[in-house]
C-alpha atoms as a PDB file:
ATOM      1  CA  UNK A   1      74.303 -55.184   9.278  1.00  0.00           C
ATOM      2  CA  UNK A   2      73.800 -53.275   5.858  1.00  0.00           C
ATOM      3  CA  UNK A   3      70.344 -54.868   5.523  1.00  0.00           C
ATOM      4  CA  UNK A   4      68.502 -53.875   8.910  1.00  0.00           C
ATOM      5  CA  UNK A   5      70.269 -50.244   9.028  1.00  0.00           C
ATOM      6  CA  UNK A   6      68.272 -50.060   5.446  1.00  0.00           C
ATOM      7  CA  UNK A   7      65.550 -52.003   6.432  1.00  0.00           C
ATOM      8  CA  UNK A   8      65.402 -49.674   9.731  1.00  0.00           C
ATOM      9  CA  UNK A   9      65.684 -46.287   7.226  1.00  0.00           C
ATOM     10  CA  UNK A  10      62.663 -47.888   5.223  1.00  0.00           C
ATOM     11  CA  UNK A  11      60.460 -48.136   8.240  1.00  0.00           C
ATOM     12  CA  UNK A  12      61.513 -44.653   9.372  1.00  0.00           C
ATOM     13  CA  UNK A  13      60.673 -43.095   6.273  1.00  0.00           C
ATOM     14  CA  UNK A  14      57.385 -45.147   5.780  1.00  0.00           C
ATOM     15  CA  UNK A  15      56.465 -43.421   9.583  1.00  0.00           C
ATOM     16  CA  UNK A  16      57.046 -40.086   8.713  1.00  0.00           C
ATOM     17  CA  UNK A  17      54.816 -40.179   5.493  1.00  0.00           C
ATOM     18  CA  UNK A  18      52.136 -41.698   6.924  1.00  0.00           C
ATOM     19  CA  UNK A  19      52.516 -39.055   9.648  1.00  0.00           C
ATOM     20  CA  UNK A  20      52.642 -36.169   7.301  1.00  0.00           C
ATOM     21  CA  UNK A  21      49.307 -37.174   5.395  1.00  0.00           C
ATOM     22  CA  UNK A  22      47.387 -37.186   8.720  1.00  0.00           C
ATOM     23  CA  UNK A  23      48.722 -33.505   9.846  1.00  0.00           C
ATOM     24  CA  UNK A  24      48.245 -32.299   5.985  1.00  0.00           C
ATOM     25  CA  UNK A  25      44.520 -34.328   6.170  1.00  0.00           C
ATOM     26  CA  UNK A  26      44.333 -32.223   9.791  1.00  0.00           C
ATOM     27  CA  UNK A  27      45.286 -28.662   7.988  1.00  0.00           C
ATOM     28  CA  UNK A  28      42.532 -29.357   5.367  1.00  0.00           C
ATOM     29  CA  UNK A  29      39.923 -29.468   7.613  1.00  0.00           C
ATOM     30  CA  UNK A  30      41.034 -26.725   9.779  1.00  0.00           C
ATOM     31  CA  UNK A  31      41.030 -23.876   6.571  1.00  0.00           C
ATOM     32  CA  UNK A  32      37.727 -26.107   5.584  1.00  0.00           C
ATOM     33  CA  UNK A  33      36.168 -25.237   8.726  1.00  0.00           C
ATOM     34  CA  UNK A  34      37.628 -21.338   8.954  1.00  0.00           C
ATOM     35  CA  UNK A  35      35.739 -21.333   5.125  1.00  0.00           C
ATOM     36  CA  UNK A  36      32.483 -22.331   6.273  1.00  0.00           C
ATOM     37  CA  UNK A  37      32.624 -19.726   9.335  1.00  0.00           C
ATOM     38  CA  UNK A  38      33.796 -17.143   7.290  1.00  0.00           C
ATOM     39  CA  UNK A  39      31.275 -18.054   4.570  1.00  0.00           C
ATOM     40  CA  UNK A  40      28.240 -18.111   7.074  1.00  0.00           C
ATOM     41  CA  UNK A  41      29.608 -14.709   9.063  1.00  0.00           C
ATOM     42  CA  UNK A  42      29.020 -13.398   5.736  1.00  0.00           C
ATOM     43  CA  UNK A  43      25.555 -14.129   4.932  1.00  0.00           C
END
């Protein structure tokens, strides 16, 4: 019982990491694309 509540924890936490890097990987291109229309508003 002790094994698959860890077991079930690991998975869990293996989701949400995975998770996180694609909404951090979405938030980096988001400012990367508010740059590049700032940038070429400026010129």
């Amino acid at each position: 019982m002790i094994k698959r509540v860890i077991a079930l924890m690991l998975a869990g936490g293996a989701f949400m990491a995975v998770t996180a890097c694609n909404t951090f990987e979405g938030v980096g291109k988001d400012v990367s694309s508010v740059g590049r229309t700032v940038s070429d508003a400026a010129k």
